[in-house]
Structure formats: C-alpha cells, structure tokens
C-alpha atoms as a PDB file:
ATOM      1  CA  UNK A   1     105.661 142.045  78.827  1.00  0.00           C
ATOM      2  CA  UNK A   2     104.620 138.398  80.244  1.00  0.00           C
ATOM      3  CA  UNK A   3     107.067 135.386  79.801  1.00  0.00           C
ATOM      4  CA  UNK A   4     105.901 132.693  77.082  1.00  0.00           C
ATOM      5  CA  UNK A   5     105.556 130.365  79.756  1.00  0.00           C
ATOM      6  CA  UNK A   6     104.902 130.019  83.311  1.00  0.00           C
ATOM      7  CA  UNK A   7     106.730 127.598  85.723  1.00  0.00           C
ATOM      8  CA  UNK A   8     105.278 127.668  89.462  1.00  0.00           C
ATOM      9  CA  UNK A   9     103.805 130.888  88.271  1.00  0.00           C
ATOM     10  CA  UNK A  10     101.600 133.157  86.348  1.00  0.00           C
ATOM     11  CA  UNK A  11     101.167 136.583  85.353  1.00  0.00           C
ATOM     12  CA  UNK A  12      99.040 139.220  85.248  1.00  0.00           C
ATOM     13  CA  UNK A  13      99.842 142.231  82.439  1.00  0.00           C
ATOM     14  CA  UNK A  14      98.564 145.899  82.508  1.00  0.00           C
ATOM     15  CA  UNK A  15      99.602 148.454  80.029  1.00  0.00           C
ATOM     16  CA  UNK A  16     101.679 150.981  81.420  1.00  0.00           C
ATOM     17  CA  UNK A  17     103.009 149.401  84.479  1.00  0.00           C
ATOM     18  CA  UNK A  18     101.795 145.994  85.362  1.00  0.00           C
ATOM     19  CA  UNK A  19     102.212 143.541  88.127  1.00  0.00           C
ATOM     20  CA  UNK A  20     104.016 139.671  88.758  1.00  0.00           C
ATOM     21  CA  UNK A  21     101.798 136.851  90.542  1.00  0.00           C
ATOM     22  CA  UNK A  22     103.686 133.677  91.885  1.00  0.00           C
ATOM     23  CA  UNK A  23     101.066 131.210  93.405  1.00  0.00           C
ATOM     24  CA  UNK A  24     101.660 127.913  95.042  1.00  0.00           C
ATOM     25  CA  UNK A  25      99.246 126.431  92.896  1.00  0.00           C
ATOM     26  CA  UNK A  26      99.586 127.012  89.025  1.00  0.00           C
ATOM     27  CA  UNK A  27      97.096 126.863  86.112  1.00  0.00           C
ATOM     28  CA  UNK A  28      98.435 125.113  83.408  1.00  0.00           C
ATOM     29  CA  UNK A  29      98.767 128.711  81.350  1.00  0.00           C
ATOM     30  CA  UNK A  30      99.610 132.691  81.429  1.00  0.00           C
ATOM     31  CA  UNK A  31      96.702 135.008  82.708  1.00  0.00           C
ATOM     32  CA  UNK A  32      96.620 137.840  80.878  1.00  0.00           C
ATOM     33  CA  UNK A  33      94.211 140.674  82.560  1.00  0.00           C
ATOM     34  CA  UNK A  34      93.477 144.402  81.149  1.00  0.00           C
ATOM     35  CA  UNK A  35      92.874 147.574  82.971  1.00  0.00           C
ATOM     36  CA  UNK A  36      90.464 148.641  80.895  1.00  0.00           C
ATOM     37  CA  UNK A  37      87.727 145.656  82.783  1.00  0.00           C
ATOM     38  CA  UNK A  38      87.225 147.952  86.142  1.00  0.00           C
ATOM     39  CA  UNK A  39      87.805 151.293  85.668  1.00  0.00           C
ATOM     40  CA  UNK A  40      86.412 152.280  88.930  1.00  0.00           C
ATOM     41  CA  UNK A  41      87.556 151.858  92.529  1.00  0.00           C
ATOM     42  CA  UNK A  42      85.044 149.975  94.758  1.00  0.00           C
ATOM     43  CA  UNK A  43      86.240 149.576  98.243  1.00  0.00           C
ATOM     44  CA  UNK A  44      86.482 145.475  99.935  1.00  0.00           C
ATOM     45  CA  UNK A  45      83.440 145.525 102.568  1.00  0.00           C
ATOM     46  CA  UNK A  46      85.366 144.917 106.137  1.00  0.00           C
ATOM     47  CA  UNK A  47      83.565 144.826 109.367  1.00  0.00           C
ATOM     48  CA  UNK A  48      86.017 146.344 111.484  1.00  0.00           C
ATOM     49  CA  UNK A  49      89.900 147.528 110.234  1.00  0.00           C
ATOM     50  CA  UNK A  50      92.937 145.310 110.348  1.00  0.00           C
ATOM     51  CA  UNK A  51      96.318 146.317 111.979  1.00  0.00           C
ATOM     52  CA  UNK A  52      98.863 147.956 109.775  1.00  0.00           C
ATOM     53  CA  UNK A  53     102.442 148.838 111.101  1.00  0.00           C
ATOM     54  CA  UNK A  54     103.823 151.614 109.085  1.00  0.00           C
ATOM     55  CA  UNK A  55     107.266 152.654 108.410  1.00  0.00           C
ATOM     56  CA  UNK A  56     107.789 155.899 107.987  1.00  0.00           C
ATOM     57  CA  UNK A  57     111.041 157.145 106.341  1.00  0.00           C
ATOM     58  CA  UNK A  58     109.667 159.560 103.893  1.00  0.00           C
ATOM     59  CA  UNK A  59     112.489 161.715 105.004  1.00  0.00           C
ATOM     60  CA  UNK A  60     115.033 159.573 104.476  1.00  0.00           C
ATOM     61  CA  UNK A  61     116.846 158.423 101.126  1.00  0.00           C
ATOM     62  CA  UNK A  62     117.312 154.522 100.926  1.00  0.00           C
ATOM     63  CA  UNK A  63     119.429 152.525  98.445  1.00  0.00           C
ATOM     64  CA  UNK A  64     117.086 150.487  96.103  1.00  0.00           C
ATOM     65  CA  UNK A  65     118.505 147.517  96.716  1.00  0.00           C
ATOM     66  CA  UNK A  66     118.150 147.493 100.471  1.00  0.00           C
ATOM     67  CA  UNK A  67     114.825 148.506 100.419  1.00  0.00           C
ATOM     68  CA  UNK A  68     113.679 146.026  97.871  1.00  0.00           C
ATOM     69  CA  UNK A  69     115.679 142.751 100.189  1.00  0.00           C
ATOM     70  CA  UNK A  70     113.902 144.473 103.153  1.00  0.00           C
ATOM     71  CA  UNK A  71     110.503 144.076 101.369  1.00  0.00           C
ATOM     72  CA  UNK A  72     111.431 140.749 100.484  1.00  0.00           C
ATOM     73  CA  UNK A  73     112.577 139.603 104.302  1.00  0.00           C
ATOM     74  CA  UNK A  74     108.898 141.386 105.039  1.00  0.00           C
ATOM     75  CA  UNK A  75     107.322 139.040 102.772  1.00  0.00           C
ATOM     76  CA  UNK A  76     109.074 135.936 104.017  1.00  0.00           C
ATOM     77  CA  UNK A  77     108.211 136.796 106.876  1.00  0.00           C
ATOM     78  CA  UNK A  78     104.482 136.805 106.811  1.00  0.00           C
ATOM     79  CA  UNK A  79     104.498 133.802 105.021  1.00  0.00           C
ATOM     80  CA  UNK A  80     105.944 131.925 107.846  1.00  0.00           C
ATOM     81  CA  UNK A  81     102.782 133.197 109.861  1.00  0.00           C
ATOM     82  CA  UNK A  82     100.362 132.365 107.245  1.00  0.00           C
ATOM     83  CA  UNK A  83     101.667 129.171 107.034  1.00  0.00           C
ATOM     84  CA  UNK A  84     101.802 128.844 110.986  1.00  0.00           C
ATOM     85  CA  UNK A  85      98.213 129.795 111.586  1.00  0.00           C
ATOM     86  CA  UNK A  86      99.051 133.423 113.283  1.00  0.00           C
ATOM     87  CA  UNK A  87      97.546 136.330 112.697  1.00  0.00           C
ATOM     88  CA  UNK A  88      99.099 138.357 109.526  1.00  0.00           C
ATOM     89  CA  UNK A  89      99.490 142.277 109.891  1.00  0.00           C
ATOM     90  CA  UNK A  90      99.853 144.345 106.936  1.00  0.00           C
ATOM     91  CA  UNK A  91     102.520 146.879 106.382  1.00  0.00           C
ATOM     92  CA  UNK A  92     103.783 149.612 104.276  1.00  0.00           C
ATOM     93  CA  UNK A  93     107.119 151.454 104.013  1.00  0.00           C
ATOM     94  CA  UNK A  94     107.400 154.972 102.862  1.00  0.00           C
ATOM     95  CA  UNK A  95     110.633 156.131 101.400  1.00  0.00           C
ATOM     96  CA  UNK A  96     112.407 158.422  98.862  1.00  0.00           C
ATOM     97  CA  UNK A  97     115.253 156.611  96.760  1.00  0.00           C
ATOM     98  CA  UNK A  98     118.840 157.286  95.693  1.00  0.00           C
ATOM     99  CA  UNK A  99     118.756 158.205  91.919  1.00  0.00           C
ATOM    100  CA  UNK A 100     118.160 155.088  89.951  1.00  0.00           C
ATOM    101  CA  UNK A 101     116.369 153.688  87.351  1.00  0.00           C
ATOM    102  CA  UNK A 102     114.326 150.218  87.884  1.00  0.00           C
ATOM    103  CA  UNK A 103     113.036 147.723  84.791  1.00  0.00           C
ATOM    104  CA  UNK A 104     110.536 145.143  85.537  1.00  0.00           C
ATOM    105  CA  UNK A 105     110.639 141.767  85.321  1.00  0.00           C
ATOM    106  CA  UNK A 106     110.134 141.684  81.302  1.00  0.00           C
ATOM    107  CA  UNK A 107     111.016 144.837  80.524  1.00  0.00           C
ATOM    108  CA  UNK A 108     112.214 145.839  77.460  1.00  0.00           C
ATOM    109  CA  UNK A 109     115.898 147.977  76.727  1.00  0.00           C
ATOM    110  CA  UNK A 110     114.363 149.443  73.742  1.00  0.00           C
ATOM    111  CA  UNK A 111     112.396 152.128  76.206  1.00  0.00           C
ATOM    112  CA  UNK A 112     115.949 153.313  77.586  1.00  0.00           C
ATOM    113  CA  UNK A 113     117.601 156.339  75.642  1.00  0.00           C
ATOM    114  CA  UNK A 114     121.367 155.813  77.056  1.00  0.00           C
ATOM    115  CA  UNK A 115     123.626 153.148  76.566  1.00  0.00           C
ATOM    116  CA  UNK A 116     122.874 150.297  79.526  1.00  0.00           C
ATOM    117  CA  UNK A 117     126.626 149.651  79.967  1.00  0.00           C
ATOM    118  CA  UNK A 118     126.823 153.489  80.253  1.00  0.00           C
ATOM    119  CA  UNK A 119     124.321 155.451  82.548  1.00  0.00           C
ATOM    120  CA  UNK A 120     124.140 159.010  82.304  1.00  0.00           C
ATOM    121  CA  UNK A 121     125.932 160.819  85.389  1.00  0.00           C
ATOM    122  CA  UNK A 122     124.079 163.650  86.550  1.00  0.00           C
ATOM    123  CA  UNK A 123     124.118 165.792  89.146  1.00  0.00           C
ATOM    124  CA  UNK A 124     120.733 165.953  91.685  1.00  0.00           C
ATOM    125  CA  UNK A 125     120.025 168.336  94.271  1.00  0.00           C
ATOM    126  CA  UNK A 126     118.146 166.876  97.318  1.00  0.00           C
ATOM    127  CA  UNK A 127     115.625 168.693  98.936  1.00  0.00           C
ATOM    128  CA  UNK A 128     115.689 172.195  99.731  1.00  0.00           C
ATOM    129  CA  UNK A 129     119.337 171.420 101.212  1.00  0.00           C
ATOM    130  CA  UNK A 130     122.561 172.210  99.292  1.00  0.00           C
ATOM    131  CA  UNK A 131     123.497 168.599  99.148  1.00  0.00           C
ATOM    132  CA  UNK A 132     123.913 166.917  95.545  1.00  0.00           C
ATOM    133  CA  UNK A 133     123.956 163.530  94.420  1.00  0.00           C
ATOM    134  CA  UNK A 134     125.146 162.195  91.051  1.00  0.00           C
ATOM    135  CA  UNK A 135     124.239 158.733  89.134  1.00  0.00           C
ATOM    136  CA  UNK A 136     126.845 155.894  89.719  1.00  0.00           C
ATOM    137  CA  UNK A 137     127.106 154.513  86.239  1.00  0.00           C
ATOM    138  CA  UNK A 138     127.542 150.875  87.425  1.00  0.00           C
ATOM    139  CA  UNK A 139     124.425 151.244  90.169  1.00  0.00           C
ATOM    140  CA  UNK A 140     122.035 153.509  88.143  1.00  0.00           C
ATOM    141  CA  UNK A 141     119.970 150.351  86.770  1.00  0.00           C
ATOM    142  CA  UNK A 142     118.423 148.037  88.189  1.00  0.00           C
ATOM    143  CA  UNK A 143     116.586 144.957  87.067  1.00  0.00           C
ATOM    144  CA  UNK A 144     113.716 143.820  89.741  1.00  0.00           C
ATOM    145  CA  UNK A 145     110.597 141.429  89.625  1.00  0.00           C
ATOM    146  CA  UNK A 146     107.980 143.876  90.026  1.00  0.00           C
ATOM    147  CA  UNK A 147     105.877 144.387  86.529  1.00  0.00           C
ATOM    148  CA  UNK A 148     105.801 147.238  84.273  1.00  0.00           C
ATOM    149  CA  UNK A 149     108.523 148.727  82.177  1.00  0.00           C
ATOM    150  CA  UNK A 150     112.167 151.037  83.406  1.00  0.00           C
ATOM    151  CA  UNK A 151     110.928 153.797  85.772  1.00  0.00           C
ATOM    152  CA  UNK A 152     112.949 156.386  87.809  1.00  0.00           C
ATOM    153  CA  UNK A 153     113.435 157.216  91.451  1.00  0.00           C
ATOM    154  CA  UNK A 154     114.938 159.565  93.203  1.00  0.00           C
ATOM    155  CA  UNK A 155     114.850 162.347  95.557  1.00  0.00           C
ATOM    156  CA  UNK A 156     111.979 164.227  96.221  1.00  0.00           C
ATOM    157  CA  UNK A 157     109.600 161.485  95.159  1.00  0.00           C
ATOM    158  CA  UNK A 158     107.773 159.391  97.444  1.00  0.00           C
ATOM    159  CA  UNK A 159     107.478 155.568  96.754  1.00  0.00           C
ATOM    160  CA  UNK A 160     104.675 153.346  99.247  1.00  0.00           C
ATOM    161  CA  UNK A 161     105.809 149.955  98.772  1.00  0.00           C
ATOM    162  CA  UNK A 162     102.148 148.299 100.825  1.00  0.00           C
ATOM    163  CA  UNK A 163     103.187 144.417 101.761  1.00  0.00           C
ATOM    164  CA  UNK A 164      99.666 143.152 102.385  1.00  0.00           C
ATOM    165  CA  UNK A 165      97.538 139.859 102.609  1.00  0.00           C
ATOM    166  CA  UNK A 166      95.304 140.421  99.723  1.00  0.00           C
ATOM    167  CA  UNK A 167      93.155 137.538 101.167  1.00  0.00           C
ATOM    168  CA  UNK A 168      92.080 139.456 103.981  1.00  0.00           C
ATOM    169  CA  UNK A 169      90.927 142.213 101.983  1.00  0.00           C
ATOM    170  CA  UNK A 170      90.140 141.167  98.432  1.00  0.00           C
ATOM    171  CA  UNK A 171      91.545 138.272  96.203  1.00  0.00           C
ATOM    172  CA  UNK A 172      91.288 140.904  93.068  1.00  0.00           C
ATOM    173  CA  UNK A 173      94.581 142.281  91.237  1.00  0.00           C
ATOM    174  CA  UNK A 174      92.391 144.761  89.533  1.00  0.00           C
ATOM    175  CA  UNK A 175      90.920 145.963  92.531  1.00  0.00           C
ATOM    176  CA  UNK A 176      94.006 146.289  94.201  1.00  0.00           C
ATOM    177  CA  UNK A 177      95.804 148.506  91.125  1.00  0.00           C
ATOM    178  CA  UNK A 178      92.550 150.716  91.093  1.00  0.00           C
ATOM    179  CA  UNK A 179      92.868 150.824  94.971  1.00  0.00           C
ATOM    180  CA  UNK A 180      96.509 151.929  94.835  1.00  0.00           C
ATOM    181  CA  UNK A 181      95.632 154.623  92.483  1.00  0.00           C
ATOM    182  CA  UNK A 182      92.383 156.002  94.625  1.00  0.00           C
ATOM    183  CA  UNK A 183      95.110 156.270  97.379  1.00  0.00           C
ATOM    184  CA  UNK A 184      96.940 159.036  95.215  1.00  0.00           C
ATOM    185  CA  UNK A 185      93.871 160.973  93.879  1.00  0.00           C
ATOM    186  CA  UNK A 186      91.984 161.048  96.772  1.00  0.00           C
ATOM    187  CA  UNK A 187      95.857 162.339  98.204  1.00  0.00           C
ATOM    188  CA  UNK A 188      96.178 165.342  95.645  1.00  0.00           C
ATOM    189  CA  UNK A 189      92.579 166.144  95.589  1.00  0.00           C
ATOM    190  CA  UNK A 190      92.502 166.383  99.720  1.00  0.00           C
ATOM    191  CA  UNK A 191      95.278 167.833 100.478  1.00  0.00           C
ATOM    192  CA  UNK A 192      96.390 169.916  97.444  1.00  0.00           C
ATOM    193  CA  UNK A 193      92.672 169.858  95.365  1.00  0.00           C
ATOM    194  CA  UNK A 194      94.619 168.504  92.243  1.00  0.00           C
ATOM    195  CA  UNK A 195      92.237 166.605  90.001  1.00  0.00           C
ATOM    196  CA  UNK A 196      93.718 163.690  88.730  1.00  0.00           C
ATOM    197  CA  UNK A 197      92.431 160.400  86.858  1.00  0.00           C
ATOM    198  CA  UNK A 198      92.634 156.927  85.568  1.00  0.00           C
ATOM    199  CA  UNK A 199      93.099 156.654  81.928  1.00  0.00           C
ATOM    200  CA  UNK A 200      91.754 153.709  80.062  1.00  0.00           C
ATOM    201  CA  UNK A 201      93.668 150.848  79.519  1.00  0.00           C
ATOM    202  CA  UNK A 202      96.639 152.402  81.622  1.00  0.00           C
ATOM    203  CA  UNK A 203      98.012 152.024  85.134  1.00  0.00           C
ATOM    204  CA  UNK A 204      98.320 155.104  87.093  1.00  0.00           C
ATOM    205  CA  UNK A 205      97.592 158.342  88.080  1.00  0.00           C
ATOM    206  CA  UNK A 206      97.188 161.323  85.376  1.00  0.00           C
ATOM    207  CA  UNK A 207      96.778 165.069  85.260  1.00  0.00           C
ATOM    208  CA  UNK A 208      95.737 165.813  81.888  1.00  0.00           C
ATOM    209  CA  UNK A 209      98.820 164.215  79.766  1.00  0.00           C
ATOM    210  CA  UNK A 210     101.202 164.133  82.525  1.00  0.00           C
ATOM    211  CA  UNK A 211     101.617 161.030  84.797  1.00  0.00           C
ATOM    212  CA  UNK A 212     102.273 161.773  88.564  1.00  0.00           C
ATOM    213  CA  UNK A 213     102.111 158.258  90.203  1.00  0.00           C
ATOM    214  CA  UNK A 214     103.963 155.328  88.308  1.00  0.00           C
ATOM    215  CA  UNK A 215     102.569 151.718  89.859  1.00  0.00           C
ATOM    216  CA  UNK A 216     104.477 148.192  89.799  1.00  0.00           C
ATOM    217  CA  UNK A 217     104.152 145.737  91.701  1.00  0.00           C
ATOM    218  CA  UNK A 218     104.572 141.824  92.536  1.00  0.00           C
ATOM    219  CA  UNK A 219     102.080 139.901  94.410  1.00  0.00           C
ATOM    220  CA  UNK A 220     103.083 136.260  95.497  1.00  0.00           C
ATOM    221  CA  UNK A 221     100.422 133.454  97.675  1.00  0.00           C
ATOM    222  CA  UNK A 222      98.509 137.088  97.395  1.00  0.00           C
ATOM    223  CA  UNK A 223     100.981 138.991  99.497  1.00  0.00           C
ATOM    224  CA  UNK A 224     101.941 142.239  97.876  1.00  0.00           C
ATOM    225  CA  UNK A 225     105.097 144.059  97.617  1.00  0.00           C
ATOM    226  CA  UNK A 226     106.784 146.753  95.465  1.00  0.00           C
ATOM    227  CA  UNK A 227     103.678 149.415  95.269  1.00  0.00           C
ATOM    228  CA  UNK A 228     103.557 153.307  94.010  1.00  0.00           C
ATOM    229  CA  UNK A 229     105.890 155.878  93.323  1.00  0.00           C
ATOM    230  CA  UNK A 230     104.594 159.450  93.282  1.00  0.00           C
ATOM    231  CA  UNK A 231     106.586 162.602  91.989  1.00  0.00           C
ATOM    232  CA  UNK A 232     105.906 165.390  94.561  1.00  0.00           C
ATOM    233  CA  UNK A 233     109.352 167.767  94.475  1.00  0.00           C
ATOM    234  CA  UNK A 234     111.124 165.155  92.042  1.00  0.00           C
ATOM    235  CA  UNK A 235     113.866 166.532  89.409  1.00  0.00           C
ATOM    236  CA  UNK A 236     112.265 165.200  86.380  1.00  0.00           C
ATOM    237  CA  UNK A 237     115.173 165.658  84.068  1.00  0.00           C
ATOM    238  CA  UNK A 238     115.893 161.839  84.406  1.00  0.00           C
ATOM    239  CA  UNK A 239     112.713 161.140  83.066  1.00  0.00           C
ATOM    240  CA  UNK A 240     114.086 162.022  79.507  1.00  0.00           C
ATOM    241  CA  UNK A 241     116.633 159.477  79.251  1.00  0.00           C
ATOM    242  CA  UNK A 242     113.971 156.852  79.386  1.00  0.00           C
ATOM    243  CA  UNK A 243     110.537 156.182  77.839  1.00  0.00           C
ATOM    244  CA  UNK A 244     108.718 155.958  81.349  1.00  0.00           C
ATOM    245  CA  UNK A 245     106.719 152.813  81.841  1.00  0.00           C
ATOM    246  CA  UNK A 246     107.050 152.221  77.860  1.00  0.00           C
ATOM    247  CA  UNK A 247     104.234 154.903  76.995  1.00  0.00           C
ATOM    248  CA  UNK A 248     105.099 157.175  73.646  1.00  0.00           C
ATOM    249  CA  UNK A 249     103.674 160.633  73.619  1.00  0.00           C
ATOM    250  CA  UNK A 250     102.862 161.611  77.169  1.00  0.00           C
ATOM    251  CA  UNK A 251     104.849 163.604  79.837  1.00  0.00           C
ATOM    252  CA  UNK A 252     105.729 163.388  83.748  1.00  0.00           C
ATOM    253  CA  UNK A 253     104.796 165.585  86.236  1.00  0.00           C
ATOM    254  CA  UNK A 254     104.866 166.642  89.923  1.00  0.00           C
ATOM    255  CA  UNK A 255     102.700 168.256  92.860  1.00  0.00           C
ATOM    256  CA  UNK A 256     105.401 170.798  92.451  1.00  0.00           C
ATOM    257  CA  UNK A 257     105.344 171.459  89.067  1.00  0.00           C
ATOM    258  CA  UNK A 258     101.473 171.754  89.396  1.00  0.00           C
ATOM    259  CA  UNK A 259     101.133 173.809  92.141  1.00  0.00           C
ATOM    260  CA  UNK A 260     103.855 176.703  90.652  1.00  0.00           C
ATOM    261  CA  UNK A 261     101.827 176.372  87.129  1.00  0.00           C
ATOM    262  CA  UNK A 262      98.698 177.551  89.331  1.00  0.00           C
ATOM    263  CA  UNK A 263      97.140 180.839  89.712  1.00  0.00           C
ATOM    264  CA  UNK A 264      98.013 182.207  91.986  1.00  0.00           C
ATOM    265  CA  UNK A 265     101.299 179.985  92.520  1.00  0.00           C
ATOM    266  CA  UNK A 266     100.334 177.393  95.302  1.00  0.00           C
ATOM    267  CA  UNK A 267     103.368 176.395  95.965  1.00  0.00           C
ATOM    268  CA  UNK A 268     104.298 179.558  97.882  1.00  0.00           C
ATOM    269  CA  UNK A 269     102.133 178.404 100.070  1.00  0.00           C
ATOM    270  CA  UNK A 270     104.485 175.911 101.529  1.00  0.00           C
ATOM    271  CA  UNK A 271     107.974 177.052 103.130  1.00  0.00           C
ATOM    272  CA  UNK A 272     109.827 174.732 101.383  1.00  0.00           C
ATOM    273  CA  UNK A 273     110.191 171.274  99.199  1.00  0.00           C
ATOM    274  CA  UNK A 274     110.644 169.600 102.721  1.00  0.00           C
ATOM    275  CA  UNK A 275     107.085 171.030 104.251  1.00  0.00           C
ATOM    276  CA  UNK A 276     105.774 169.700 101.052  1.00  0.00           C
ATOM    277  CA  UNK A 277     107.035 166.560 101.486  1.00  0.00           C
ATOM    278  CA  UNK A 278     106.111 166.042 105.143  1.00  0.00           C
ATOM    279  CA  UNK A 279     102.351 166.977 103.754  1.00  0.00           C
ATOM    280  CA  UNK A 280     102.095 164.790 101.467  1.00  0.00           C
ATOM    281  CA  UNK A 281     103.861 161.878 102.658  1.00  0.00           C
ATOM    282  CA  UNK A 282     101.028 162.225 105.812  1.00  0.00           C
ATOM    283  CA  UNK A 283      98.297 162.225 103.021  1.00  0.00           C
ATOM    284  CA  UNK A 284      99.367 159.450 101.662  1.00  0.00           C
ATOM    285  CA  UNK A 285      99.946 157.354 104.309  1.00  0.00           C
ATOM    286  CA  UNK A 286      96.055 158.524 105.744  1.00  0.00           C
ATOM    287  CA  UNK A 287      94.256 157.803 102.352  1.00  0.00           C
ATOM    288  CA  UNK A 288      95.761 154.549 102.203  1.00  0.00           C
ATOM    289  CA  UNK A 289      94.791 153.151 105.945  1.00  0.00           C
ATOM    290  CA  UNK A 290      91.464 154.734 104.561  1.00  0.00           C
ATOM    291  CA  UNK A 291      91.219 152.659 101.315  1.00  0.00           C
ATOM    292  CA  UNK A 292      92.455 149.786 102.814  1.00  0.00           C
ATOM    293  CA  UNK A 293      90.617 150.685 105.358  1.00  0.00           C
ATOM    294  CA  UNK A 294      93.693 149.800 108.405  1.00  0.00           C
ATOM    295  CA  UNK A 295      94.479 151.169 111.569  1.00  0.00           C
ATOM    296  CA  UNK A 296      98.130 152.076 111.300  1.00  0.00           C
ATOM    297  CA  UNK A 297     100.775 151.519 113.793  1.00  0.00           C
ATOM    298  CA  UNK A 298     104.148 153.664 113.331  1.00  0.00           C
ATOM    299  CA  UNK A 299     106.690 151.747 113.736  1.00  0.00           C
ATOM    300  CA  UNK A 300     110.507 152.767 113.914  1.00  0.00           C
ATOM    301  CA  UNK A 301     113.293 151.168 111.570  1.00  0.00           C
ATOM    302  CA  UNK A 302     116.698 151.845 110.434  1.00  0.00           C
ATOM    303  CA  UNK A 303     118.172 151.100 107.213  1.00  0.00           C
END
C-alpha cells in the first residue's frame, strides 16, 4: 500500500483503509504505523473549543471530483494562514456522492471485480424520491490521494470529509483515525443505540462482520482532508463489484439494513430514508464538534 520511496513525503499505512502524510520536512525513509498500537480513543485535552465552520449539504448529491478540488482549495487555503501567522479555523463538509467508486493513492486493481476500462452501469434510486441514477462508465472510477484501497459512494451514504489543523489538537495520526471512528459509534449508539466497534488491526467502524463506516484520508503540514464515509440508507449492491477497502471475507452494512433486521423493525420508526438521513447527518455532525471538541459554525455553500 505505501510507495518504495518517499520524495518530499512519507506515509503512514493502516490495514483496511489507511491514510497519506506530505510534510515540509522529510525523514530520510517510509513510516510505516499499525492500528493495532492504540486501540482506544483518548480525547486531546483543550482548555476551551476552537471554531469550526461546517458545511452542511448532507442533502445534497455532489460530483466527486468537485468536492475533492473544493477540499483541496480548503486546504490551500489554510495554509496560506498558517504560513501568515492568522488564526486557522477548522472545517468539515458533509455530503452524499454521485455513484462512484474511489482507489487510494496505492491501491491495488486486483480488489476490483469489473473490467476498469468497463464499469458496470447500474441503475440507483435516490432517496425515498422516484429519481434514478445510473453509473457513467467513463466517470465511475476514480483514482485520488487519500489512503486505503477502492471504496464506493453514493446516494444515501453520508461522507464527513473534516479539514483540520491537527497541531492544534493533537500531532497523532493514530489518534486522529481512532477519533474519526468514536465520531461514528458514539453516532449509532446515541442516536440509533447500534453497538458498533473497532476491530484489531483494521480501520473503521464494525457491527459484528459488517463494516458501516469506511475511513481514508490524507493529511499534509498536519492539515487533514478526505475523512469518513458512513452507509446509512446506501444501495449496497455496488459493494459486490469490488473487494471494499481490500478486506476478504467480511460484508457491508447500513443503519438501514440494521434497524429493519431489528425486533421490532426500527426503521418504521422513521417516515422515510430522508428523516433518516436528516437524523443522522445531525448526529454526526454533533459527535464530531464533541470529539474534536469545536464549536461549529454553519456555514452556507453551493457547489
């Protein structure tokens, strides 16, 4: 998963889903860490929260493509304060995607099922609407910089992409995976009392075999972007096509999925796949300005 080498940069590796570090300064080799040295999330001390500005478009789909530039611009962005002495804020977008499948920066082809040159078409009902999307064969893949192996996104699954300034909370890529998953248990415990875990020397959240939250993400001069992707109402038929985050032998799940497998049936307990959205998208965004411990600031935006 790592390059042989590193040039200007180096790289951190976590099985499952990992994450990219570019530094100004380089050591003269490849970091290579494991998730398996902190299991456990222990929050950055913090005397009083920072401002985060938060934009909210969990209702909306977004092309992958302009969402990952607008991360980038983000990114640039905050550099240019850093570098100017102002103050930093933190952000964090929240979005569903147009169907698509993402590979990280080393990914290998060998964990995709279809012909690269050939993505499957497929048609992908959005929402609770009667509105259906299918694959465009030449746009369905995507190669980005984040870490970790191909993933899907689409509809109905809500992806946090946090663009933060790890040195004002904690210079600590483990602690900030472990974080990113807390974010999503304490989320489906709270709000839907779904108990979900960490599993050992993996990156993301689990109900028994089934993965709910995917995580990948790129961190460079210790700003983060890219972030979490969690299946809530998501069609998970993609998800065959692929090998998700290169793990053999285990599934992919949803809130949905869960909450209908219940008994009683939980899920009648929201009107529709939109209502469950809406609730979790506001859990989400709450336990994160809670494990980050930030004061968020809605801001609008149009893509």
């Amino acid at each position: 998963m790592l390059f042989a080498s590193c040039i200007n940069s180096w790289a951190a590796s976590y099985s499952g889903h990992c994450c990219f570090i570019n530094q100004r300064r380089t050591p003269s080799h490849c970091l290579k860490l494991s998730a398996r040295s902190s299991p456990t999330f222990v929050p950055a001390a913090q005397l009083r929260p920072r401002k985060c500005e938060c934009f909210d478009l969990h209702d909306k789909l977004v092309l992958y493509e302009r969402a990952r530039a607008w991360q980038k611009d983000i990114v640039s962005e905050k550099k240019a304060l850093i570098e100017s002495g102002q103050d930093c804020p933190d952000a964090v977008i929240v979005l569903q995607h147009y169907p698509v499948y993402t590979m990280g920066s080393s990914s290998s082809e060998k964990y995709l099922l279809f012909d690269p040159n050939d993505a499957p078409v497929y048609t992908i009902r959005t929402g609770s609407s009667e509105e259906y999307l299918h694959f465009d064969p030449k746009d369905a893949l995507h190669w980005t910089e984040r870490g970790g192996e191909v993933t899907y996104h689409g509809p109905g699954q809500i992806v946090v992409y946090p663009i933060i300034n790890l040195r004002n909370h904690k210079t600590d890529l483990h602690w900030y995976l472990r974080s990113l998953e807390e974010v999503v248990i304490r989320t489906l415990e709270s709000t839907f009392s779904i108990k979900a875990s960490r599993l050992e020397g993996l990156t993301g959240v689990w109900v028994g075999n089934q993965k709910l939250a995917a995580i990948g993400i790129r961190v460079s001069r210790w700003i983060t972007y890219h972030g979490l992707a969690l299946n809530v109402t998501t069609d998970l038929t993609p998800f065959q096509w692929i090998v998700p985050c290169g793990i053999q032998g285990r599934g992919v799940g949803s809130i949905k999925e869960l909450l209908e497998e219940s008994s009683p049936p939980a899920a009648e307990t929201f009107a529709d796949d939109s209502e469950l959205m809406n609730i979790t998208a506001k859990s989400l965004i709450r336990e994160f300005a809670q494990v980050f411990q930030l004061e968020v600031h809605h801001r609008s935006a149009s893509l």
